[in-house]
PDB file of N, CA and C in Angstrom:
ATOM      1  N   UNK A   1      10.693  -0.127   0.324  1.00  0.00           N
ATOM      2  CA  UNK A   1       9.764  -0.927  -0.431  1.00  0.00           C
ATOM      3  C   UNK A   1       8.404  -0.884   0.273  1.00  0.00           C
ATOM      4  N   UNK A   2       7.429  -0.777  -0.384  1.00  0.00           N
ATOM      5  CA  UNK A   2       5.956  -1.109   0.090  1.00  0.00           C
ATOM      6  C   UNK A   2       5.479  -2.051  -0.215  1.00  0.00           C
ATOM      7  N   UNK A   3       4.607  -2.901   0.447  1.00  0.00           N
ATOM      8  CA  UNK A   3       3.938  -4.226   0.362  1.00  0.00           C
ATOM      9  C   UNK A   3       2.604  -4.090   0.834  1.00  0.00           C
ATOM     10  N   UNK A   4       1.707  -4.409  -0.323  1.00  0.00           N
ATOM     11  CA  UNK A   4       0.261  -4.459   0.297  1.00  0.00           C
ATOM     12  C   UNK A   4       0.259  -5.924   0.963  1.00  0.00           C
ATOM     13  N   UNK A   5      -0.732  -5.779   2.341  1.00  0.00           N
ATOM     14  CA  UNK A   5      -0.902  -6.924   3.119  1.00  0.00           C
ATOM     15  C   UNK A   5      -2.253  -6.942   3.278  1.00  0.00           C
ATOM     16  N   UNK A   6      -3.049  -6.432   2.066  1.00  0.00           N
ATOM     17  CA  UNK A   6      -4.658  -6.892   2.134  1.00  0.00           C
ATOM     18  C   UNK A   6      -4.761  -8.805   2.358  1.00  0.00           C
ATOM     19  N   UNK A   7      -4.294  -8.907   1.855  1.00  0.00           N
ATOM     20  CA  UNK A   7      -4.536 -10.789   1.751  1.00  0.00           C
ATOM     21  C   UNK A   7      -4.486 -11.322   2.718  1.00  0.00           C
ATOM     22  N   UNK A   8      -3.189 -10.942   3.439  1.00  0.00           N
ATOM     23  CA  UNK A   8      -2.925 -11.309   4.672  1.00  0.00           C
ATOM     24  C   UNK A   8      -4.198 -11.216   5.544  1.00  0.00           C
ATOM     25  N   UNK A   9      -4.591 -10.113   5.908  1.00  0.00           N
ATOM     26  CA  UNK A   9      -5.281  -8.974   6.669  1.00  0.00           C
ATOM     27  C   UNK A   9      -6.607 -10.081   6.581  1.00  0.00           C
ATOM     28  N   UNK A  10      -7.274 -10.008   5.070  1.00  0.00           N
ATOM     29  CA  UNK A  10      -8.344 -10.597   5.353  1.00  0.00           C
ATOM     30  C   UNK A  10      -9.019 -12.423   5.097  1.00  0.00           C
ATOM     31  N   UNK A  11      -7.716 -13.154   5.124  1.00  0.00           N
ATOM     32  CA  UNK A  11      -7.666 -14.197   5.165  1.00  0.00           C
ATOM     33  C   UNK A  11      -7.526 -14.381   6.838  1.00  0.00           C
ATOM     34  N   UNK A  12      -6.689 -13.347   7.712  1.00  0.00           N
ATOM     35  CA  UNK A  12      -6.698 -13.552   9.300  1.00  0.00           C
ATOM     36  C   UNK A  12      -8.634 -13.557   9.670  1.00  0.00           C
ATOM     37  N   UNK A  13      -9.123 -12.611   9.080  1.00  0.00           N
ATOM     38  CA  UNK A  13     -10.753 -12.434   9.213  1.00  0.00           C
ATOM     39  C   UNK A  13     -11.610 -13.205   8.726  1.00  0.00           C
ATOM     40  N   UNK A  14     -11.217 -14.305   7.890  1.00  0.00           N
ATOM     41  CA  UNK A  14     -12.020 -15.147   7.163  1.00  0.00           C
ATOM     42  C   UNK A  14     -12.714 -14.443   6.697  1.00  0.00           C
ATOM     43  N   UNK A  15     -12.352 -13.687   5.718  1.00  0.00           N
ATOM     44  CA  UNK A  15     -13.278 -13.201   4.606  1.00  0.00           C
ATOM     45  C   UNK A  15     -12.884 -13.362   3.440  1.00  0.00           C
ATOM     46  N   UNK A  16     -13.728 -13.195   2.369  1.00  0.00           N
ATOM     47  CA  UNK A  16     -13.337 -13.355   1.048  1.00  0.00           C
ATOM     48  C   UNK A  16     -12.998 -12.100   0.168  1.00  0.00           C
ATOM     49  N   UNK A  17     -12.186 -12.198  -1.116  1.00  0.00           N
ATOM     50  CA  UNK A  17     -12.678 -10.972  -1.226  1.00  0.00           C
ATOM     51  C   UNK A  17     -13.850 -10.152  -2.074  1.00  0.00           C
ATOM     52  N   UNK A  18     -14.626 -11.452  -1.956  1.00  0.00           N
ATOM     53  CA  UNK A  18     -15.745 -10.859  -2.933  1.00  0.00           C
ATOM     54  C   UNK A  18     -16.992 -10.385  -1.683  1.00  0.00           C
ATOM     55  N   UNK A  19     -16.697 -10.804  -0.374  1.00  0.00           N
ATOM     56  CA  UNK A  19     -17.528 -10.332   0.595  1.00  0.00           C
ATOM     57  C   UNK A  19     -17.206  -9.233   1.040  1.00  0.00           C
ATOM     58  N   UNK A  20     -15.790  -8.672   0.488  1.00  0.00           N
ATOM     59  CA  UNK A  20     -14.479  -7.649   1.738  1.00  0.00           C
ATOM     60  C   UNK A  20     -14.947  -6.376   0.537  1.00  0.00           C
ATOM     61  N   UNK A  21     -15.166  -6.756  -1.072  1.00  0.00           N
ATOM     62  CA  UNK A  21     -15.512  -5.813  -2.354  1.00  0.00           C
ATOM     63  C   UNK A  21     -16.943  -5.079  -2.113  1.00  0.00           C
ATOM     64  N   UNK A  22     -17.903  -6.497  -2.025  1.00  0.00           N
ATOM     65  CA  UNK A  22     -19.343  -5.570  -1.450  1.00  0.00           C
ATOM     66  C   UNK A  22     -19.431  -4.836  -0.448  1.00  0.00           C
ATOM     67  N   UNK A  23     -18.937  -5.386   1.165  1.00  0.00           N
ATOM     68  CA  UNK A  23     -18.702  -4.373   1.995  1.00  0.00           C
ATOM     69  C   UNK A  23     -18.001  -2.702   1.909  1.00  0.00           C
ATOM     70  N   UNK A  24     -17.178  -3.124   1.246  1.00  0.00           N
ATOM     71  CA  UNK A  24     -16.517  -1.858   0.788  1.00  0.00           C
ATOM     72  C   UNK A  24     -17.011  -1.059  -0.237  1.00  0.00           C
ATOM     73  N   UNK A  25     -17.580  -1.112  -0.411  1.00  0.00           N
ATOM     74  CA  UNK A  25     -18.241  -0.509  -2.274  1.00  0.00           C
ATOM     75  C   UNK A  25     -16.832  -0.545  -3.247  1.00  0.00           C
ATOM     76  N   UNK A  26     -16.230  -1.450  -3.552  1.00  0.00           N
ATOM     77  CA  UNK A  26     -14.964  -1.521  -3.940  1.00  0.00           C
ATOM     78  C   UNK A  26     -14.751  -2.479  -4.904  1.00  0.00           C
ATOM     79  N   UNK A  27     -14.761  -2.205  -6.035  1.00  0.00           N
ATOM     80  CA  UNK A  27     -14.939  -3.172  -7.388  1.00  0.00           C
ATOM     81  C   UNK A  27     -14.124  -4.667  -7.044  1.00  0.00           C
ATOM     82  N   UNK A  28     -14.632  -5.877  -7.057  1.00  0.00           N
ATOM     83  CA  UNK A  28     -13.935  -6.874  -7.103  1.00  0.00           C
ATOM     84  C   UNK A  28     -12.633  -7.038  -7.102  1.00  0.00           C
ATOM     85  N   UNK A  29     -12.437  -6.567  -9.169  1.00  0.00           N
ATOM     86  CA  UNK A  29     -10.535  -6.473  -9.682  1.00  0.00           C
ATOM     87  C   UNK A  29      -9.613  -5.198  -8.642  1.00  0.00           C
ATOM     88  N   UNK A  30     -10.227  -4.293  -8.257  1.00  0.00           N
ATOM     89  CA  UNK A  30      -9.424  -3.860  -7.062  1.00  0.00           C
ATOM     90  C   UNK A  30      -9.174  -4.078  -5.957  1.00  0.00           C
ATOM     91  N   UNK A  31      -9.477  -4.822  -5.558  1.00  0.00           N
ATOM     92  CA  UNK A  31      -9.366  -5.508  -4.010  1.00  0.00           C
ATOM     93  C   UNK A  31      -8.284  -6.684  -4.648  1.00  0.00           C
ATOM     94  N   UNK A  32      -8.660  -7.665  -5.855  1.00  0.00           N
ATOM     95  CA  UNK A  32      -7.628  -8.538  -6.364  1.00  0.00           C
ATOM     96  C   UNK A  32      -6.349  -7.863  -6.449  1.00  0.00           C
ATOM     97  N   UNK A  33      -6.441  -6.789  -7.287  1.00  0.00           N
ATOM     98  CA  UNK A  33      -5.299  -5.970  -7.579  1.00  0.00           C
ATOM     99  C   UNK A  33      -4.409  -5.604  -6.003  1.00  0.00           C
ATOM    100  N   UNK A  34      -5.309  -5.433  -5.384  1.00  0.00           N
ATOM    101  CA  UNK A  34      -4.511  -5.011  -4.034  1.00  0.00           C
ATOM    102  C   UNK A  34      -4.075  -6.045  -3.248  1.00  0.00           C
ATOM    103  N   UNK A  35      -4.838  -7.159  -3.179  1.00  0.00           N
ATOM    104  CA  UNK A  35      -4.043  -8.421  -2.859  1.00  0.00           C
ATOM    105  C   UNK A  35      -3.112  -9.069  -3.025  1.00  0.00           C
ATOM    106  N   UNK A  36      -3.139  -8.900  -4.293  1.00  0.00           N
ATOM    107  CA  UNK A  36      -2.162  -9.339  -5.276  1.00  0.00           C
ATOM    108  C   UNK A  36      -0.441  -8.626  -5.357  1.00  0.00           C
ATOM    109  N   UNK A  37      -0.815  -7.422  -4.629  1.00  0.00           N
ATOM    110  CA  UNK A  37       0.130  -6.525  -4.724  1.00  0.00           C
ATOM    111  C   UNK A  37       0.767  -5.915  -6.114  1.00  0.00           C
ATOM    112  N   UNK A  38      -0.480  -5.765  -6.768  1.00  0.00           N
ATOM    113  CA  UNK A  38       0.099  -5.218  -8.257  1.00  0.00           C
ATOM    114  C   UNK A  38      -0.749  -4.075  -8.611  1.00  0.00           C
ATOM    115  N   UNK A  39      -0.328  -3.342  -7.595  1.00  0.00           N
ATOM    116  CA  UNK A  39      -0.938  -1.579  -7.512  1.00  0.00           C
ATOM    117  C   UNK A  39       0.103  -0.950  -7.806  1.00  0.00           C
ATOM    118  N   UNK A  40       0.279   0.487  -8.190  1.00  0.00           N
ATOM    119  CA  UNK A  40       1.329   1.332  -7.864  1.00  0.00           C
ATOM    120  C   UNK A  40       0.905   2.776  -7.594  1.00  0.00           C
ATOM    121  N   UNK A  41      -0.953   2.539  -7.125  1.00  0.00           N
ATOM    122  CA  UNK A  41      -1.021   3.663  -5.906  1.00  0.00           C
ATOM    123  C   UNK A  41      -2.145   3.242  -5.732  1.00  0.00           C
ATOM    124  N   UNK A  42      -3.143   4.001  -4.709  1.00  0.00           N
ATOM    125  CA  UNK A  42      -4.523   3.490  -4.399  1.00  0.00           C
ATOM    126  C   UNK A  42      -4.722   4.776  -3.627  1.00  0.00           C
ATOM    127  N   UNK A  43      -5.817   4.882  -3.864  1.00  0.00           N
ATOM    128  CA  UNK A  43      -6.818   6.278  -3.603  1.00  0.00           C
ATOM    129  C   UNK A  43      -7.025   6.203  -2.305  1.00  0.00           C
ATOM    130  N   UNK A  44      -7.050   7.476  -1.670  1.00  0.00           N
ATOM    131  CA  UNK A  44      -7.676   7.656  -0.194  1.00  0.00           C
ATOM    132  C   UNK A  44      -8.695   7.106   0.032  1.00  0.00           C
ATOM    133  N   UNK A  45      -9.743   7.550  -1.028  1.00  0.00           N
ATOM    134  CA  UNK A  45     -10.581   7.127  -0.581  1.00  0.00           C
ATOM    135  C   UNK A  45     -11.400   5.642  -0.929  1.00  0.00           C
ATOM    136  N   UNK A  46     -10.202   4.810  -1.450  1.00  0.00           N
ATOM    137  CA  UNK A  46     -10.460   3.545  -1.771  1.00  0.00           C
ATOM    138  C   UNK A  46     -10.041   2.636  -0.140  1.00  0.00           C
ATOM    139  N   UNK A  47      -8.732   3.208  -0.163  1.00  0.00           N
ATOM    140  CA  UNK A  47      -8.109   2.878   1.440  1.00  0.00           C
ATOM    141  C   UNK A  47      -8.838   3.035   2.788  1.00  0.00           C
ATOM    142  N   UNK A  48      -9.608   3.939   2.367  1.00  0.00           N
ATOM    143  CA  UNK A  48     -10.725   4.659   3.634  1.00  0.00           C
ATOM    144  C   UNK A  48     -11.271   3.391   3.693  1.00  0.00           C
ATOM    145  N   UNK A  49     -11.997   3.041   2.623  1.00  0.00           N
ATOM    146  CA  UNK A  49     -13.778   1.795   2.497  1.00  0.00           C
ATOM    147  C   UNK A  49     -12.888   0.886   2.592  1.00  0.00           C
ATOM    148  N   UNK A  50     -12.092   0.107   2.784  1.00  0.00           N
ATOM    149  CA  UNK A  50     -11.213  -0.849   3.239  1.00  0.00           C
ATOM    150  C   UNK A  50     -11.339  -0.894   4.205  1.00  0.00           C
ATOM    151  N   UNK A  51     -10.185   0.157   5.351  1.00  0.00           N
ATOM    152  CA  UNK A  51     -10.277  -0.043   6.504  1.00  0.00           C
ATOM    153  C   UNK A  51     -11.509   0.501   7.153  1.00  0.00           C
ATOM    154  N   UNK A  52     -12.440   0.477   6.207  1.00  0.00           N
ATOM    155  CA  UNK A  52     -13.577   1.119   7.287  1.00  0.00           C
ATOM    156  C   UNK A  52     -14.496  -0.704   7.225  1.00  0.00           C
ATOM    157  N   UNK A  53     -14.804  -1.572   6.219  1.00  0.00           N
ATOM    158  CA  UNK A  53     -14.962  -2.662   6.082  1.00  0.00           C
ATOM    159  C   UNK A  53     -13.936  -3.460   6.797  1.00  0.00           C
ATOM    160  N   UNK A  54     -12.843  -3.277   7.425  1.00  0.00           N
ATOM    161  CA  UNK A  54     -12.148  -4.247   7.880  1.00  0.00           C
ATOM    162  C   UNK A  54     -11.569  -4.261   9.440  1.00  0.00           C
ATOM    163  N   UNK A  55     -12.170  -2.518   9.569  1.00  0.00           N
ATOM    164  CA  UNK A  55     -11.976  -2.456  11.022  1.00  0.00           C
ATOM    165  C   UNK A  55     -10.595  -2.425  11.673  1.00  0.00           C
ATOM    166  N   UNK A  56     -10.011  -1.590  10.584  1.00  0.00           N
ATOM    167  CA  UNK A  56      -8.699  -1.782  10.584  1.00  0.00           C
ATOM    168  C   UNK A  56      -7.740   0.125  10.408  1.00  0.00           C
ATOM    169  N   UNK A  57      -6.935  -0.301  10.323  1.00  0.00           N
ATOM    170  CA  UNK A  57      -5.721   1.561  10.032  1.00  0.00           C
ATOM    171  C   UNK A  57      -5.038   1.035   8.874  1.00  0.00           C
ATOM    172  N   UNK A  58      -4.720   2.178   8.256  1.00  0.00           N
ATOM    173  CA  UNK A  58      -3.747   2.372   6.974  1.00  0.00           C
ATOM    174  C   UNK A  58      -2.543   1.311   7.329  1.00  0.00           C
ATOM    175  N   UNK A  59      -1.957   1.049   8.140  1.00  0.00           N
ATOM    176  CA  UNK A  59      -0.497   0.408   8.075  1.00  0.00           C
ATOM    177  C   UNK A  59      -0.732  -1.273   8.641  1.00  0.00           C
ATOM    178  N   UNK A  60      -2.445  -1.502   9.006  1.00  0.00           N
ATOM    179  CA  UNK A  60      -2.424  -2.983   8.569  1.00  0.00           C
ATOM    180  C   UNK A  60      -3.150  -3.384   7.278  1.00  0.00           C
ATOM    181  N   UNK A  61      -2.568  -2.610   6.093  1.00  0.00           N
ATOM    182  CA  UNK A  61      -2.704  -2.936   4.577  1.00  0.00           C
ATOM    183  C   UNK A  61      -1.420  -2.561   4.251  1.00  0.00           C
ATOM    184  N   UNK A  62      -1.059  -1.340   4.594  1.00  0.00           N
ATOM    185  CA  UNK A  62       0.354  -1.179   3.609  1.00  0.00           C
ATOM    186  C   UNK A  62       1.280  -1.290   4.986  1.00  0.00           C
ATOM    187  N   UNK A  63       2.712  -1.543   3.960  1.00  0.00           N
ATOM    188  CA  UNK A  63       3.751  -1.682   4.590  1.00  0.00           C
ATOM    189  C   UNK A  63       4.966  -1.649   4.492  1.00  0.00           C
ATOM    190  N   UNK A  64       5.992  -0.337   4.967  1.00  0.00           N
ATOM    191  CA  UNK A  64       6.684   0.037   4.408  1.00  0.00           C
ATOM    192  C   UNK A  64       8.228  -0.826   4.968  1.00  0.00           C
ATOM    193  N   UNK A  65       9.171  -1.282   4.328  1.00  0.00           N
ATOM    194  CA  UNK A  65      10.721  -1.393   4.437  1.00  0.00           C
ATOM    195  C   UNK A  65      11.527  -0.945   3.656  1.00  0.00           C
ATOM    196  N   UNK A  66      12.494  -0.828   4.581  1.00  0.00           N
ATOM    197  CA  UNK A  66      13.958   0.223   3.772  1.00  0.00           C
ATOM    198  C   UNK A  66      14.492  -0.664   3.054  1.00  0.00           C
ATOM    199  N   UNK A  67      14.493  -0.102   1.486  1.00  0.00           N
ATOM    200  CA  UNK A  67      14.955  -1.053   0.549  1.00  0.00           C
ATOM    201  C   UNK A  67      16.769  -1.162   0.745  1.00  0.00           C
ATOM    202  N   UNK A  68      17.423  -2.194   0.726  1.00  0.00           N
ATOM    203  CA  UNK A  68      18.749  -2.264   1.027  1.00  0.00           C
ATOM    204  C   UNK A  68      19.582  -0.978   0.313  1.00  0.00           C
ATOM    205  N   UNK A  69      19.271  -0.503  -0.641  1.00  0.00           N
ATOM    206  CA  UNK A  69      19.993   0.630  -1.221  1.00  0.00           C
ATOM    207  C   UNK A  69      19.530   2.297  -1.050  1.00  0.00           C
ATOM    208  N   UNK A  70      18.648   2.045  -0.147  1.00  0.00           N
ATOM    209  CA  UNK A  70      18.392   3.305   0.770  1.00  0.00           C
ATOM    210  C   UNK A  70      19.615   4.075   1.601  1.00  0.00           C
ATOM    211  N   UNK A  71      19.608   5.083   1.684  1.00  0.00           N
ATOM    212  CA  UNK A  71      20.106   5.610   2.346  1.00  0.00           C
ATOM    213  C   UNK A  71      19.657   6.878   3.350  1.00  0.00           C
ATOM    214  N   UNK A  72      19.980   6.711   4.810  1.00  0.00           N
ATOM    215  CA  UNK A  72      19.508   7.690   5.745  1.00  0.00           C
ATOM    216  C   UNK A  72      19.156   8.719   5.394  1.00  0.00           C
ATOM    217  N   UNK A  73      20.181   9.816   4.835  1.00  0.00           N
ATOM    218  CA  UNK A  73      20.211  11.067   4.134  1.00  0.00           C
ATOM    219  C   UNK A  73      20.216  10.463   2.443  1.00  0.00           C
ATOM    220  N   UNK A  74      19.379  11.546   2.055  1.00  0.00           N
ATOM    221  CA  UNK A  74      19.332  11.500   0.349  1.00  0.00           C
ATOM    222  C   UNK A  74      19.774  12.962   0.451  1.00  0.00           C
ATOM    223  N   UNK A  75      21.222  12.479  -0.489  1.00  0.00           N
ATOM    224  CA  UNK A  75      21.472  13.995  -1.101  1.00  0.00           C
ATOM    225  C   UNK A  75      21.849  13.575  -2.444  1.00  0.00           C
ATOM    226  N   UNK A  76      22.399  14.673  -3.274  1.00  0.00           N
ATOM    227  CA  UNK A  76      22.492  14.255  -4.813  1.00  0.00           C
ATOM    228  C   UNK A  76      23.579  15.661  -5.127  1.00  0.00           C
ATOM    229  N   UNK A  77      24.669  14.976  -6.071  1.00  0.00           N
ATOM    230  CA  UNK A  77      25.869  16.182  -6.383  1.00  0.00           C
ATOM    231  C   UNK A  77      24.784  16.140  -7.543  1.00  0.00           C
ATOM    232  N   UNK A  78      24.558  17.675  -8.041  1.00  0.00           N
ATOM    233  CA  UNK A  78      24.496  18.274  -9.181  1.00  0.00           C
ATOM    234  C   UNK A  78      25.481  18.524 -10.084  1.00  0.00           C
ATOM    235  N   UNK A  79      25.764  17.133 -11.081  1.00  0.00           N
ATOM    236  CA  UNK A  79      27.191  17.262 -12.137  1.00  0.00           C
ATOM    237  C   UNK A  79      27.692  18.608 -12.415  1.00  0.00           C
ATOM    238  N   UNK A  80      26.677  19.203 -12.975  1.00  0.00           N
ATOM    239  CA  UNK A  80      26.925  21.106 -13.692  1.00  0.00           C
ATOM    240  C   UNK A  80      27.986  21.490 -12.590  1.00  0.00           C
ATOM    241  N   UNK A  81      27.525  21.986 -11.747  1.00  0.00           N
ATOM    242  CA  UNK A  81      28.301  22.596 -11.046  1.00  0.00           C
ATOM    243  C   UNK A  81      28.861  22.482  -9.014  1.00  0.00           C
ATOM    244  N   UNK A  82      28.632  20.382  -9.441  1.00  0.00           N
ATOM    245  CA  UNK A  82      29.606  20.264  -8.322  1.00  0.00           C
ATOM    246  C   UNK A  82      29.016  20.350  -7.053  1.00  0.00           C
ATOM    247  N   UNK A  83      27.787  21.513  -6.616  1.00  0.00           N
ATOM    248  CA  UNK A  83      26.978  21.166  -5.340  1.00  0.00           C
ATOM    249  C   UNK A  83      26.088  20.370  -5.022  1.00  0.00           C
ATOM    250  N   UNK A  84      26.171  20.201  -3.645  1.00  0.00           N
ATOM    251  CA  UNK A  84      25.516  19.396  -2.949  1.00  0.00           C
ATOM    252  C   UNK A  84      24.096  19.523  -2.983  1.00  0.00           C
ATOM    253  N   UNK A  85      23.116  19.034  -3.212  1.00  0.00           N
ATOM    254  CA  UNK A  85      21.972  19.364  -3.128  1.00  0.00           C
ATOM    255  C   UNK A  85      20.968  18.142  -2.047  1.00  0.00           C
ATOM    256  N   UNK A  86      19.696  18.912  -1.409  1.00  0.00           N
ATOM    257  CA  UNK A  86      19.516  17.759  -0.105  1.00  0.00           C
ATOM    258  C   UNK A  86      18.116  18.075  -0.533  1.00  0.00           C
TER     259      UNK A  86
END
């Protein structure tokens, strides 16, 4: 699972995010959107003007955990014909 932790991040900084949007050249509703955690991707180079406004790295915004139905190895039987595929 991934979890954006913009909110987190810049509520620790006392910032807002309409101060964290101008700094960044980064439209308002996307910084909400990313707070909010109701993205389902975000641009390099949106992520860049973030942590370049926040003085920060890629993995104190996102954040990854192994969803309980993960598994170490991903492999997959191919029904047709029975092999293993990795």
């Amino acid at each position: 699972m991934i979890r954006m932790k913009l909110k987190e991040l810049i509520e620790s900084k006392g910032m807002s995010m309409l101060v964290l949007s101008e700094k960044a050249g980064v439209s308002y509703m996307a910084v909400c959107r990313v707070c909010r955690d109701k993205i389902t991707r975000i641009d390099f180079s949106t992520l860049n003007n973030l942590c370049n406004a926040l003085g920060c790295v890629p993995s104190d915004i996102i954040e990854y955990t192994k969803d309980k139905d993960d598994k170490d190895e991903v492999s997959v039987k191919e029904e047709e014909t029975g092999e293993w595929l990795i």
